[in-house]
N, C-alpha and C. Protein backbone atom coordinates (compact mmCIF):
# COMPACT_ATOMS: atom_id res chain seq x y z
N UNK A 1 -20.58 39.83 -11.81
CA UNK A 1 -20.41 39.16 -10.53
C UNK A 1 -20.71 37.66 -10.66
N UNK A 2 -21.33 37.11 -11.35
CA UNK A 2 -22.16 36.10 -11.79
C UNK A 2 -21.07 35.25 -12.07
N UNK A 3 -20.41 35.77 -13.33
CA UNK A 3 -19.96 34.67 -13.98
C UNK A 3 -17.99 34.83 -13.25
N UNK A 4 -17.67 35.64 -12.31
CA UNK A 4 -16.64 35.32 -11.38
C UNK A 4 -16.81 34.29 -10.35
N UNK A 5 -18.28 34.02 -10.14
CA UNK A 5 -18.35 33.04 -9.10
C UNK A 5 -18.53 32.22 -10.15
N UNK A 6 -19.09 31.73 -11.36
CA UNK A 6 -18.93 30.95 -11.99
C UNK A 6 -17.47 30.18 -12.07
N UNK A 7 -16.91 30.86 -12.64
CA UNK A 7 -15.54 31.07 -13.04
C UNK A 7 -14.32 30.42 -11.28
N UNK A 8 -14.99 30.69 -10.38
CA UNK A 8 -14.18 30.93 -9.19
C UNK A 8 -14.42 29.23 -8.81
N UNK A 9 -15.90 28.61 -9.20
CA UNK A 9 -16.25 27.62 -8.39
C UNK A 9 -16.18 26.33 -9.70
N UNK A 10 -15.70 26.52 -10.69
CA UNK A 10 -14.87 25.77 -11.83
C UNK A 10 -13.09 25.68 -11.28
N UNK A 11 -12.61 26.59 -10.90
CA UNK A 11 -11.38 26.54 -10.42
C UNK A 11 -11.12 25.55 -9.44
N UNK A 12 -12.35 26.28 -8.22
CA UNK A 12 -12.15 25.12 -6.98
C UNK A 12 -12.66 23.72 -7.38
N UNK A 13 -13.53 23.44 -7.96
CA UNK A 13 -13.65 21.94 -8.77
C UNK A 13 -12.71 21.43 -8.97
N UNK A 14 -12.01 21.97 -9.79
CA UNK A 14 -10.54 21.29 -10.70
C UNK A 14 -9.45 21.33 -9.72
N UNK A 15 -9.58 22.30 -8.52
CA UNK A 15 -8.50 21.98 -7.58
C UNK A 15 -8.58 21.16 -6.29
N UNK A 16 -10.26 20.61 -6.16
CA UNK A 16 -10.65 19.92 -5.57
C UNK A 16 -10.22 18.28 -6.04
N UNK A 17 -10.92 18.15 -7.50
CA UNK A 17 -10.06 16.87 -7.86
C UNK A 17 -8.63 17.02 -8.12
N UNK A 18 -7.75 17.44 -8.12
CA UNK A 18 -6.61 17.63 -7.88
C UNK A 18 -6.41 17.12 -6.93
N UNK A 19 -6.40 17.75 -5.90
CA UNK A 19 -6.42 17.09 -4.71
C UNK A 19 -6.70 15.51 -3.87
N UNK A 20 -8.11 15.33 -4.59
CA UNK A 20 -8.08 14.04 -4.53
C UNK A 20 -7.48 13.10 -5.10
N UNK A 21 -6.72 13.20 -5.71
CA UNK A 21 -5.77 12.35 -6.94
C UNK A 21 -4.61 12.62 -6.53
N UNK A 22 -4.61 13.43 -5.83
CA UNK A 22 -2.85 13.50 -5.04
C UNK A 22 -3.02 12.69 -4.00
N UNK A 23 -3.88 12.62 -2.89
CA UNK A 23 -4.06 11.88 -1.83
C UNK A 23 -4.48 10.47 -2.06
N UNK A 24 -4.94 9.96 -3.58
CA UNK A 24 -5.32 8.91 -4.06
C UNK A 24 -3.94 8.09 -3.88
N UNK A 25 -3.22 8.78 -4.81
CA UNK A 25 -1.91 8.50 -5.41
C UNK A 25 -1.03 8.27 -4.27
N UNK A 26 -1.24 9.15 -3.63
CA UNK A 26 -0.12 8.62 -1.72
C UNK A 26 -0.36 7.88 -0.68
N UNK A 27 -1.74 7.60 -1.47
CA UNK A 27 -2.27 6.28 -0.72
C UNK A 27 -1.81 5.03 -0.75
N UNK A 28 -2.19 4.76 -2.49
CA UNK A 28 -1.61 3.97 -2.86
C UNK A 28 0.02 3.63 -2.53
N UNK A 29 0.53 4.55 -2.76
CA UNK A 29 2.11 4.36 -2.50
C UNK A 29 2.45 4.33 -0.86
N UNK A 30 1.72 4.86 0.16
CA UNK A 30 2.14 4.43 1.60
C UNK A 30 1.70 2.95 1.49
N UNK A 31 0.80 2.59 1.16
CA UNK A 31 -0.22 0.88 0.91
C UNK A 31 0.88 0.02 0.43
N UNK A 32 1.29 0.38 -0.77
CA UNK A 32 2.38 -0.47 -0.91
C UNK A 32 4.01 -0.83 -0.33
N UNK A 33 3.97 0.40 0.17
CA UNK A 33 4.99 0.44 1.22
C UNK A 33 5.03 -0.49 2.33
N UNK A 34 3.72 -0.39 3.08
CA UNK A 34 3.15 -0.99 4.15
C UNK A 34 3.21 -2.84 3.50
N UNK A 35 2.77 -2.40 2.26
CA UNK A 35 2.36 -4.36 2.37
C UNK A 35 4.09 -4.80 2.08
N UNK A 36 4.73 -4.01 1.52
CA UNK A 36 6.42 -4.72 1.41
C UNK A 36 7.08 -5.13 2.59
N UNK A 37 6.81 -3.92 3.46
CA UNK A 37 7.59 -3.89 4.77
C UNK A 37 6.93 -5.34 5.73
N UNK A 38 5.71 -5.52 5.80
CA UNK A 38 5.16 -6.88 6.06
C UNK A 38 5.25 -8.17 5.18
N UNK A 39 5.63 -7.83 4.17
CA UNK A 39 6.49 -8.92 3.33
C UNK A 39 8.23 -9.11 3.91
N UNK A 40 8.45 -8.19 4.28
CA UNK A 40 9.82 -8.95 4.81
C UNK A 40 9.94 -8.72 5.98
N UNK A 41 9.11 -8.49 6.83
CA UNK A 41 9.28 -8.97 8.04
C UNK A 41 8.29 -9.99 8.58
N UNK A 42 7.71 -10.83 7.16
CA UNK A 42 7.45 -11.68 7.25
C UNK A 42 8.16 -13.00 6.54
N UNK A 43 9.04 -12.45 5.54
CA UNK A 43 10.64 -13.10 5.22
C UNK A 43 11.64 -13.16 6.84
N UNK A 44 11.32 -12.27 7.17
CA UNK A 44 12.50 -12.17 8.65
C UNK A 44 11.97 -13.58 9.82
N UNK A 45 10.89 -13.61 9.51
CA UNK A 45 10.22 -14.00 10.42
C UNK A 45 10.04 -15.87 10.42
N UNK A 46 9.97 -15.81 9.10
CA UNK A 46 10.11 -17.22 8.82
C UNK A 46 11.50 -17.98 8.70
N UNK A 47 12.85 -16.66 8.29
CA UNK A 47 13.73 -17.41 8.63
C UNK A 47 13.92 -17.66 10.54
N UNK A 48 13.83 -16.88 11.03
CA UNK A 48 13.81 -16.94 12.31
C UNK A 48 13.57 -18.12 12.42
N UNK A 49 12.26 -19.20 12.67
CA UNK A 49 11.70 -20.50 12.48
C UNK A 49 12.26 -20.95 12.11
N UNK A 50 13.08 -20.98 10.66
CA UNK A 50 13.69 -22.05 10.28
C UNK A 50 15.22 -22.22 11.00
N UNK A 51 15.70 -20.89 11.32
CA UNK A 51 17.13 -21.25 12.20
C UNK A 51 16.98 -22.33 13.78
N UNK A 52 15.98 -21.49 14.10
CA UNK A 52 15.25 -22.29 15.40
C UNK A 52 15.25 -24.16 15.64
N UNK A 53 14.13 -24.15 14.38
CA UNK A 53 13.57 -25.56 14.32
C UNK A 53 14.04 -25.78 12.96
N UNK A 54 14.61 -26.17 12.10
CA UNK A 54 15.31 -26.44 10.37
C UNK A 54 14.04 -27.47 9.99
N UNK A 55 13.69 -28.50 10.84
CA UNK A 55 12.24 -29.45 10.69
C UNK A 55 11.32 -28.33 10.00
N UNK A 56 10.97 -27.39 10.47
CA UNK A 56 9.84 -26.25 10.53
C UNK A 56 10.33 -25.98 8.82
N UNK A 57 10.95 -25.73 8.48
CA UNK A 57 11.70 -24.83 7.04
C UNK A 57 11.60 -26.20 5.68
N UNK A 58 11.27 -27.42 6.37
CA UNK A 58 10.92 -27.85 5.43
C UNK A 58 9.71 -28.37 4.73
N UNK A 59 9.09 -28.41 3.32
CA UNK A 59 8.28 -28.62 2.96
C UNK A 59 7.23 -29.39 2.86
N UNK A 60 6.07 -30.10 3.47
CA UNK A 60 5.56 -31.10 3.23
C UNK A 60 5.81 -31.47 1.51
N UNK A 61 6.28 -32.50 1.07
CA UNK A 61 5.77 -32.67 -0.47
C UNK A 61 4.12 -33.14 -0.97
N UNK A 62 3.83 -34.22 -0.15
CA UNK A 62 2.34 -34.44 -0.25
C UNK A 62 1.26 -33.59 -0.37
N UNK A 63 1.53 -32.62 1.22
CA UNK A 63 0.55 -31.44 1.42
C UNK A 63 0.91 -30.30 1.16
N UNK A 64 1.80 -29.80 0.78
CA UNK A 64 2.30 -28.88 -0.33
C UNK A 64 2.61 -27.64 0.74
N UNK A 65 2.87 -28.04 2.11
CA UNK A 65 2.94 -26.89 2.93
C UNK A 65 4.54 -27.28 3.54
């Protein structure tokens, strides 16, 4: 009996980190999803501005903005 619960609570270990490494892993990948999609709708966003105002779209050279 002993060594089935041994045996039983080695399994759930290994399927416990399993688990966490799956949800690690889809983390990461919704995260990066998320920061792209705010990368271009922060591309969307700045052309917007520049169609608007074209002044706005251009660069300071001095102040580098």
């Amino acid at each position: 009996m002993c060594s089935v619960l041994s045996v039983l609570s080695i399994f759930l270990t290994f399927a416990l980190f399993a688990r966490i490494e799956i949800v690690a892993r889809n983390t990461e990948t919704m995260d990066s999803k998320f920061t792209q999609q705010i990368q271009q709708i922060q591309e969307a966003l700045d052309k917007a501005v520049i169609l608007q105002d074209p002044q706005k779209g251009k660069k300071d050279i001095v102040f580098g903005r």
